[in-house]
Protein backbone atom coordinates (compact mmCIF):
# COMPACT_ATOMS: atom_id res chain seq x y z
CA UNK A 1 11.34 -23.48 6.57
CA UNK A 2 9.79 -26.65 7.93
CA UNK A 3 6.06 -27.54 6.38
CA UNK A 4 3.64 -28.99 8.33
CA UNK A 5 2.09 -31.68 7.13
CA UNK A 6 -1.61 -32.59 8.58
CA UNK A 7 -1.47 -36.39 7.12
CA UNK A 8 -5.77 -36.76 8.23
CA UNK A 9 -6.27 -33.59 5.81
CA UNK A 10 -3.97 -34.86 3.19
CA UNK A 11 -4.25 -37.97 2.95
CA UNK A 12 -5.61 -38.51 -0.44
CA UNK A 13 -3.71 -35.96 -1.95
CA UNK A 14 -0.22 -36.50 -2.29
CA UNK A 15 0.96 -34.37 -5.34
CA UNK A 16 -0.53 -32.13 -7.73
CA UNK A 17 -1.29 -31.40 -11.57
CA UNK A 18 -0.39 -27.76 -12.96
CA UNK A 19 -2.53 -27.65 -15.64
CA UNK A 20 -1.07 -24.87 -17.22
CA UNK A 21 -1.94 -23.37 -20.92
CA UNK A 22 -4.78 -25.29 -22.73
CA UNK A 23 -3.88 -25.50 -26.18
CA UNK A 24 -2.58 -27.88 -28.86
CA UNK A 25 0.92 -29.52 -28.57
CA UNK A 26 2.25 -27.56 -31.26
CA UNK A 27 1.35 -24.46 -29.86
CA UNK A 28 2.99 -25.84 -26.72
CA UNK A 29 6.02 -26.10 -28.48
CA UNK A 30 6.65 -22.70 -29.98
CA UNK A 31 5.56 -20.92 -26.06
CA UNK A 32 8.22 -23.31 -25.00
CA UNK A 33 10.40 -21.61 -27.45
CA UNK A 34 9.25 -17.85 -26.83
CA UNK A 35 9.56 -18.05 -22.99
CA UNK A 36 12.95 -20.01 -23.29
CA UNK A 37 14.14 -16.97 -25.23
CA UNK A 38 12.43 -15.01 -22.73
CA UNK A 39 13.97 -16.37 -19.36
CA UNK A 40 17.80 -16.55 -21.81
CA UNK A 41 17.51 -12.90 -22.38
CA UNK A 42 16.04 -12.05 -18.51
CA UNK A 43 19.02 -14.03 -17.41
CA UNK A 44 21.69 -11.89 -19.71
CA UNK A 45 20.02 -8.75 -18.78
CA UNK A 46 19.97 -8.80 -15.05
CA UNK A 47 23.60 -10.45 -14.98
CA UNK A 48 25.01 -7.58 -17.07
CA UNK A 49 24.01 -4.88 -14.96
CA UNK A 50 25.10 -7.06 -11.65
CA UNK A 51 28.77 -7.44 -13.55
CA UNK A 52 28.76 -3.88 -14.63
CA UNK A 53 28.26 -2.87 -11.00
CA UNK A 54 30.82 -5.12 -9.94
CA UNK A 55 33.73 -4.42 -12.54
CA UNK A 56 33.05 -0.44 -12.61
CA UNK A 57 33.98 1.47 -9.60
CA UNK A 58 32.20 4.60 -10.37
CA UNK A 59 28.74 2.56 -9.45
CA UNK A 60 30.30 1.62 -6.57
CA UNK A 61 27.84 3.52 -4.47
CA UNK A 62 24.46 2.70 -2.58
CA UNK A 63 21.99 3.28 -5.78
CA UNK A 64 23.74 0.93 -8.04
CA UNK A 65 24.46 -1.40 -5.41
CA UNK A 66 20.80 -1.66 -4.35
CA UNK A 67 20.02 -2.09 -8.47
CA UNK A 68 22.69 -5.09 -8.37
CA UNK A 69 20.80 -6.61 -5.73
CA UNK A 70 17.62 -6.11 -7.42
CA UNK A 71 18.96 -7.58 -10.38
CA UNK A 72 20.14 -10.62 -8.72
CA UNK A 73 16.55 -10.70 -7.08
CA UNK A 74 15.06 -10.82 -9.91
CA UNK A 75 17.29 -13.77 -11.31
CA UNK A 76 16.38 -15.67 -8.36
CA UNK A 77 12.43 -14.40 -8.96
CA UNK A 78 12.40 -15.49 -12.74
CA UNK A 79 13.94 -19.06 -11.82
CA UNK A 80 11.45 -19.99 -8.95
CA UNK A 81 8.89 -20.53 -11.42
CA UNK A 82 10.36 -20.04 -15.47
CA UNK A 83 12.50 -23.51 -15.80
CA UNK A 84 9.43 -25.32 -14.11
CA UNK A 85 6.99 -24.08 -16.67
CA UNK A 86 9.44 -24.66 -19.55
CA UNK A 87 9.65 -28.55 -18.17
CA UNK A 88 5.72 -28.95 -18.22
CA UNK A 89 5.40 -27.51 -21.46
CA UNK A 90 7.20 -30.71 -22.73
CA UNK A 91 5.97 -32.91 -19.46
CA UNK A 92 2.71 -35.18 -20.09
CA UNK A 93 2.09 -35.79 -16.29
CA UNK A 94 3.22 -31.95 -15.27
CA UNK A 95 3.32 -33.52 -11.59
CA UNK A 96 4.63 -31.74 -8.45
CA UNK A 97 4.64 -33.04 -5.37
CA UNK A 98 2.54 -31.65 -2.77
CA UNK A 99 5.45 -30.78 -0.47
CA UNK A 100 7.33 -29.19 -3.64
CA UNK A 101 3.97 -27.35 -4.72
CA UNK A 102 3.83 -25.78 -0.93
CA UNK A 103 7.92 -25.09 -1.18
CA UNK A 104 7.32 -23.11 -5.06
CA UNK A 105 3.98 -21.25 -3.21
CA UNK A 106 6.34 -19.80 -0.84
CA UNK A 107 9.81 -19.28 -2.34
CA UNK A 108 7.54 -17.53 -5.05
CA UNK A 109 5.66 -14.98 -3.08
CA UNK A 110 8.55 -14.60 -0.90
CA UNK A 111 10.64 -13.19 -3.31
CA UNK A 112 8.08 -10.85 -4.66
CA UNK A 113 7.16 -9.38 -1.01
CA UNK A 114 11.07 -9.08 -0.82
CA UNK A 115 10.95 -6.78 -4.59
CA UNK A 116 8.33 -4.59 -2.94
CA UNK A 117 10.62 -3.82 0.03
CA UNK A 118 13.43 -3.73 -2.73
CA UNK A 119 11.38 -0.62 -4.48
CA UNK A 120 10.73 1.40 -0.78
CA UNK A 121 14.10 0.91 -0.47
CA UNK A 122 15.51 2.05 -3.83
CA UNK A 123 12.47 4.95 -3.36
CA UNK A 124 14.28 5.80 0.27
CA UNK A 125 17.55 6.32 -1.36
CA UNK A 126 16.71 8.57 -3.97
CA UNK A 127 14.47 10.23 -1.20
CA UNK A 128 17.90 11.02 1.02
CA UNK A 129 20.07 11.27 -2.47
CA UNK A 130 17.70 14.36 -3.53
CA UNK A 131 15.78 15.63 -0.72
CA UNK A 132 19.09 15.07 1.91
CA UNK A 133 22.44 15.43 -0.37
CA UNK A 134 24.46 17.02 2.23
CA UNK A 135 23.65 14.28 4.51
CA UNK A 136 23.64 11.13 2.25
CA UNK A 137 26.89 9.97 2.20
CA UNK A 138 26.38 9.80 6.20
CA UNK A 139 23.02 8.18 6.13
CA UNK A 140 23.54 5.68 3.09
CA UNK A 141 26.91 4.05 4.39
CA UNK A 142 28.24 0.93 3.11
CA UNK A 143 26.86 -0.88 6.25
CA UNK A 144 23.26 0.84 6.78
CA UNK A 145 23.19 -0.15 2.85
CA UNK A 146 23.82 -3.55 3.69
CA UNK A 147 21.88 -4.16 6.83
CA UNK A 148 18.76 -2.40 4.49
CA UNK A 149 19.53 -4.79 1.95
CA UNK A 150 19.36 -8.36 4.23
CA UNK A 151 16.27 -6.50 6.07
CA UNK A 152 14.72 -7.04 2.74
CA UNK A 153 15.54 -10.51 1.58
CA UNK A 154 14.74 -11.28 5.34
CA UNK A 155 12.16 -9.70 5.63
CA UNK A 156 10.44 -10.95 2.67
CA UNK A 157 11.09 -14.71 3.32
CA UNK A 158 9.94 -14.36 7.05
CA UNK A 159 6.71 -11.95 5.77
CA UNK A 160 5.16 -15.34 3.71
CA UNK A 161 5.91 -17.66 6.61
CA UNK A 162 2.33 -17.17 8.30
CA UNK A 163 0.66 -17.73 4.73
CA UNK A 164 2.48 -20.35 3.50
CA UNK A 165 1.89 -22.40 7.23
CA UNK A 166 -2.01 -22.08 6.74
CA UNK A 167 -2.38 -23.10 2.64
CA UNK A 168 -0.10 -25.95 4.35
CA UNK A 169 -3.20 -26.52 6.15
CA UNK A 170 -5.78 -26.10 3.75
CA UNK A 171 -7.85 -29.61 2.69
CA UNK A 172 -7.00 -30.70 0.04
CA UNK A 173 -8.42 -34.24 -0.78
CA UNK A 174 -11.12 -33.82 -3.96
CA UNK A 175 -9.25 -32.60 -7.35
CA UNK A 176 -5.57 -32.31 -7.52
CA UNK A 177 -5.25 -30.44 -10.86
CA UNK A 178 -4.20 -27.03 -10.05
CA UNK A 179 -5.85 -24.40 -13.37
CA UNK A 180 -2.39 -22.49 -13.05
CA UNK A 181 1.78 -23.08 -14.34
CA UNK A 182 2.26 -22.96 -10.74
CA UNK A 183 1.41 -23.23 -7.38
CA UNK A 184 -0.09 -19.65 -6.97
CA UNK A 185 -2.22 -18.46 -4.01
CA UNK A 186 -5.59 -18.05 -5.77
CA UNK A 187 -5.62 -21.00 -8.03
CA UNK A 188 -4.67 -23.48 -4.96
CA UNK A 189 -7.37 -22.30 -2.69
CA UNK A 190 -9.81 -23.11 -5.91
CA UNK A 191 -9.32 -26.80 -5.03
CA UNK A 192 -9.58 -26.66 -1.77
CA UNK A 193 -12.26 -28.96 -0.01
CA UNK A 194 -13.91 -26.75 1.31
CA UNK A 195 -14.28 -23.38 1.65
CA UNK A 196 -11.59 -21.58 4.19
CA UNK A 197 -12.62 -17.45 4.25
CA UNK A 198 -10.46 -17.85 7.21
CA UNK A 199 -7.26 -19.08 5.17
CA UNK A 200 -8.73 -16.61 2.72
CA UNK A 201 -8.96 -13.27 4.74
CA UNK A 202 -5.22 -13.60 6.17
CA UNK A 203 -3.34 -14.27 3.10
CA UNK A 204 -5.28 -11.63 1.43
CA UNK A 205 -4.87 -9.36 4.72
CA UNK A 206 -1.28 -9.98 4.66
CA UNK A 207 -0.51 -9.57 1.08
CA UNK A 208 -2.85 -5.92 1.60
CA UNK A 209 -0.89 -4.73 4.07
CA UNK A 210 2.47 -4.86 2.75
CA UNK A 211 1.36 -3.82 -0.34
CA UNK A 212 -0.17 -0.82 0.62
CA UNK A 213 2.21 0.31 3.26
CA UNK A 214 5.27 -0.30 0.78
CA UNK A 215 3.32 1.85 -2.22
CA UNK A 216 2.30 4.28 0.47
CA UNK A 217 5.86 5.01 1.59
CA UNK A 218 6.62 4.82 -2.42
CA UNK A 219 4.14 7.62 -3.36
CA UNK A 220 5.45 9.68 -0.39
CA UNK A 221 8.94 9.52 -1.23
CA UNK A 222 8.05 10.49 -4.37
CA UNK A 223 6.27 13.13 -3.80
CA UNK A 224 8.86 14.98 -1.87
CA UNK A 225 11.47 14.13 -4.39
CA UNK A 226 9.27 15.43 -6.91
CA UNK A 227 9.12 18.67 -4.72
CA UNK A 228 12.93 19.08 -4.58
CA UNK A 229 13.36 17.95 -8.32
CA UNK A 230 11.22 21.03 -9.11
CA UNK A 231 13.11 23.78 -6.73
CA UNK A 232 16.51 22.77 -9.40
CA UNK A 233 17.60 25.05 -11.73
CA UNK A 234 16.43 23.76 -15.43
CA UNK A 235 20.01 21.63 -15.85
CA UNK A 236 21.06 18.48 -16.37
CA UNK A 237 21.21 17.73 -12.64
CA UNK A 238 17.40 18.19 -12.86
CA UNK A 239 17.24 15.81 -15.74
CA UNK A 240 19.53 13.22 -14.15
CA UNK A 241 17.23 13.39 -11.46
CA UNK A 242 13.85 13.35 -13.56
CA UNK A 243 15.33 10.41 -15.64
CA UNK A 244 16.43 8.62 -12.51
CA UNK A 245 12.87 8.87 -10.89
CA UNK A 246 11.33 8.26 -13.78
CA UNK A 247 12.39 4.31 -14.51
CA UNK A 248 11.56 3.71 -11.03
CA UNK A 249 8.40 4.70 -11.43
CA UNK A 250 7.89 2.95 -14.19
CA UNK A 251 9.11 -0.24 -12.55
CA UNK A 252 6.89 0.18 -9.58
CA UNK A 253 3.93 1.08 -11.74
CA UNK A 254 4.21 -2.13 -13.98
CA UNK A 255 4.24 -4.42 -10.57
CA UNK A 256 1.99 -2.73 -8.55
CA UNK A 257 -0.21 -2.53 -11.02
CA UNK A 258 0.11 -5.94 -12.23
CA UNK A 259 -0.03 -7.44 -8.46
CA UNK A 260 -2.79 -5.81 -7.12
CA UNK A 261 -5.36 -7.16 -9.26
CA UNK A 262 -3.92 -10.75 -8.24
CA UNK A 263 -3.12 -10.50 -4.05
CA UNK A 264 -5.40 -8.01 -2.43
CA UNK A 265 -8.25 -10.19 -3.28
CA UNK A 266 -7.28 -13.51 -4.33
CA UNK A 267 -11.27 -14.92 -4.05
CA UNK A 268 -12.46 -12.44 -6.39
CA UNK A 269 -9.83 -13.90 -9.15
CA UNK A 270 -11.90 -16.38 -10.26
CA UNK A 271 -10.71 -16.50 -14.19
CA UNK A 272 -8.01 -18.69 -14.59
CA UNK A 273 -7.19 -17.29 -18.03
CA UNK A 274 -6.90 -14.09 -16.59
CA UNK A 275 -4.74 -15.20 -13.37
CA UNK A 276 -2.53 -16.56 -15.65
CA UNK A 277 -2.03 -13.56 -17.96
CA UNK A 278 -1.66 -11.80 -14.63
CA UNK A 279 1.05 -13.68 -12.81
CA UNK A 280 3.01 -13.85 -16.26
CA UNK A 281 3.00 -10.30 -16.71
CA UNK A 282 4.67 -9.50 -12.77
CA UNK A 283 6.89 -12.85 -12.91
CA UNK A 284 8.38 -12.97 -16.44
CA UNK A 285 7.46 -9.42 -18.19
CA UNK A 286 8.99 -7.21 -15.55
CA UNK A 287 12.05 -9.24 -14.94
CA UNK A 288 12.78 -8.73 -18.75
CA UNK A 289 11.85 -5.22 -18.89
CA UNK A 290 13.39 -3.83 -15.78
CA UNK A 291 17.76 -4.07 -17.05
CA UNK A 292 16.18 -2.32 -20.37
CA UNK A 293 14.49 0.50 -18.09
CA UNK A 294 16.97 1.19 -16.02
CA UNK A 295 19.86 1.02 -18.69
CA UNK A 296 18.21 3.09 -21.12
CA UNK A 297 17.71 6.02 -19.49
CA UNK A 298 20.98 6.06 -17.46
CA UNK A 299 23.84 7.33 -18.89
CA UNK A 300 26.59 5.62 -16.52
CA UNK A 301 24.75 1.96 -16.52
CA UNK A 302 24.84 2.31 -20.63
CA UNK A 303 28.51 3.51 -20.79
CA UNK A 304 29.37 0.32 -17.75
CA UNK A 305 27.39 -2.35 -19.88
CA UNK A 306 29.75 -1.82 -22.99
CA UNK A 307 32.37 -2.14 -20.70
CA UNK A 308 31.00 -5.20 -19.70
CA UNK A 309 30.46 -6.59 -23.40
CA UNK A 310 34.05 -5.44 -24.49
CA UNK A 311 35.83 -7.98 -21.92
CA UNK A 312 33.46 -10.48 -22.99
């Protein structure tokens, strides 16, 4: 994506300082430790399940293939913000350049508007997989399950393009410490010059809208599987089904939740401490937590994952 660059509202800012976590260097030290372990084991959990969908051909099919992909997303999602932290826990300068601040902003909230079309579409396919199993097998073929799949990563990237163009804009030429570990939405528009509701209302518009259209369609989907789930005789295709639902609504709960206090109105986030808490909870909790949700309570991911540690 290329950046503009307004040099007269720039000029005297040419990189900036992410303040990060205000506390003693020892403390520094052992959260440097903590989220290395943290990012190690998000790494190791989200590859397993994308080499347990790949080596076992009974998840060859469109739910575990859209759960590979999620994986991977959130690989990419984790490292877009994870090894920069790490390096500014041991950086004294904990510089980045304005250019590579705007780039992070972006890549960032890219890949989480592309998770949130992830969960419709993992909430569509258990929609069709419940509500339509006659017809699924027509619906979700390998190439409709594919051409979802790039709609989201495409759609995600080109969603943040309008946002990311105007913060490119914003003044920035006072204070160049940013009170964040990255270059987040709220916590850059804090420094701004001066004030920009217009800059303001858009991203916030934008980040509203697919929000609430993508948890909209979520809830639906949901409720109509929830419908059919309830028609099923008491048996274990009832509980498959329950168990399935149920860690995807746990997943969407824990980021929804999480993002909504942060995006819908980023002017009203005022507490750095608690944008902070926030943004770590959505960027490096879920990541972690969703391979242990979605392995534990399926049967065939558990039995593929040992598979997957045996040839190791």
């Amino acid at each position: 994506m290329h950046i503009p660059h307004n040099s007269n509202i720039t000029a005297n800012v040419h990189e900036f300082i992410l303040l990060g976590f205000l506390c003693s260097q020892e403390v520094k030290i052992l959260l440097f430790v903590l989220f290395s372990i943290i990012y190690i084991f998000t790494l190791l959990g989200n590859s397993a399940i994308i080499c347990a969908v790949w080596w076992d051909q009974q998840l060859h099919t469109p739910m575990y293939n859209l759960l590979a992909n999620f994986s991977f997303l959130e690989i990419c999602y984790i490292n877009s913000n994870v090894p920069n932290m790490l390096f500014n826990f041991l950086s004294k300068t904990k510089t980045i350049s304005y250019n590579g601040c705007i780039l992070q902003f972006y890549i960032f909230l890219s890949l989480c508007a592309a998770e949130l079309f992830f969960l419709a579409l993992m909430a569509f396919d258990r929609y069709v997989a419940i509500c339509r199993p006659l017809h699924y097998p027509i619906i979700m073929t390998r190439k409709v399950c594919g051409t979802l799949v790039s709609a989201c990563w495409v759609g995600g990237f080109l969603w943040l393009v309008t946002p990311a163009t105007l913060i490119s804009q914003v003044p920035f030429c006072g204070s160049n410490v940013i009170d964040h570990y990255l270059c987040d939405l709220g916590a850059m528009l804090a420094i701004s010059c001066v004030p920009v509701p217009k800059t303001t209302l858009t991203c916030s518009t934008f980040s509203a809208v697919i929000m609430l259209i993508t948890l909209f369609y979520i809830l639906l989907s949901y409720i109509l599987v929830l419908r059919s789930v309830l028609q099923i005789p008491k048996d274990s295709s009832r509980r498959k089904a329950f168990s399935t639902c149920a860690s995807h609504l746990v997943v969407v709960s824990l980021f929804y939740g999480s993002i909504m206090v942060m995006y819908i109105s980023p002017g009203a986030a005022k507490q750095p401490g608690l944008q902070k808490f926030v943004t770590m909870f959505y960027s490096i909790a879920t990541p972690l937590l969703n391979p242990l949700i979605y392995s534990l309570r399926n049967k065939e991911m558990k039995v593929a994952l040992r598979k997957v540690m045996c040839k190791v």
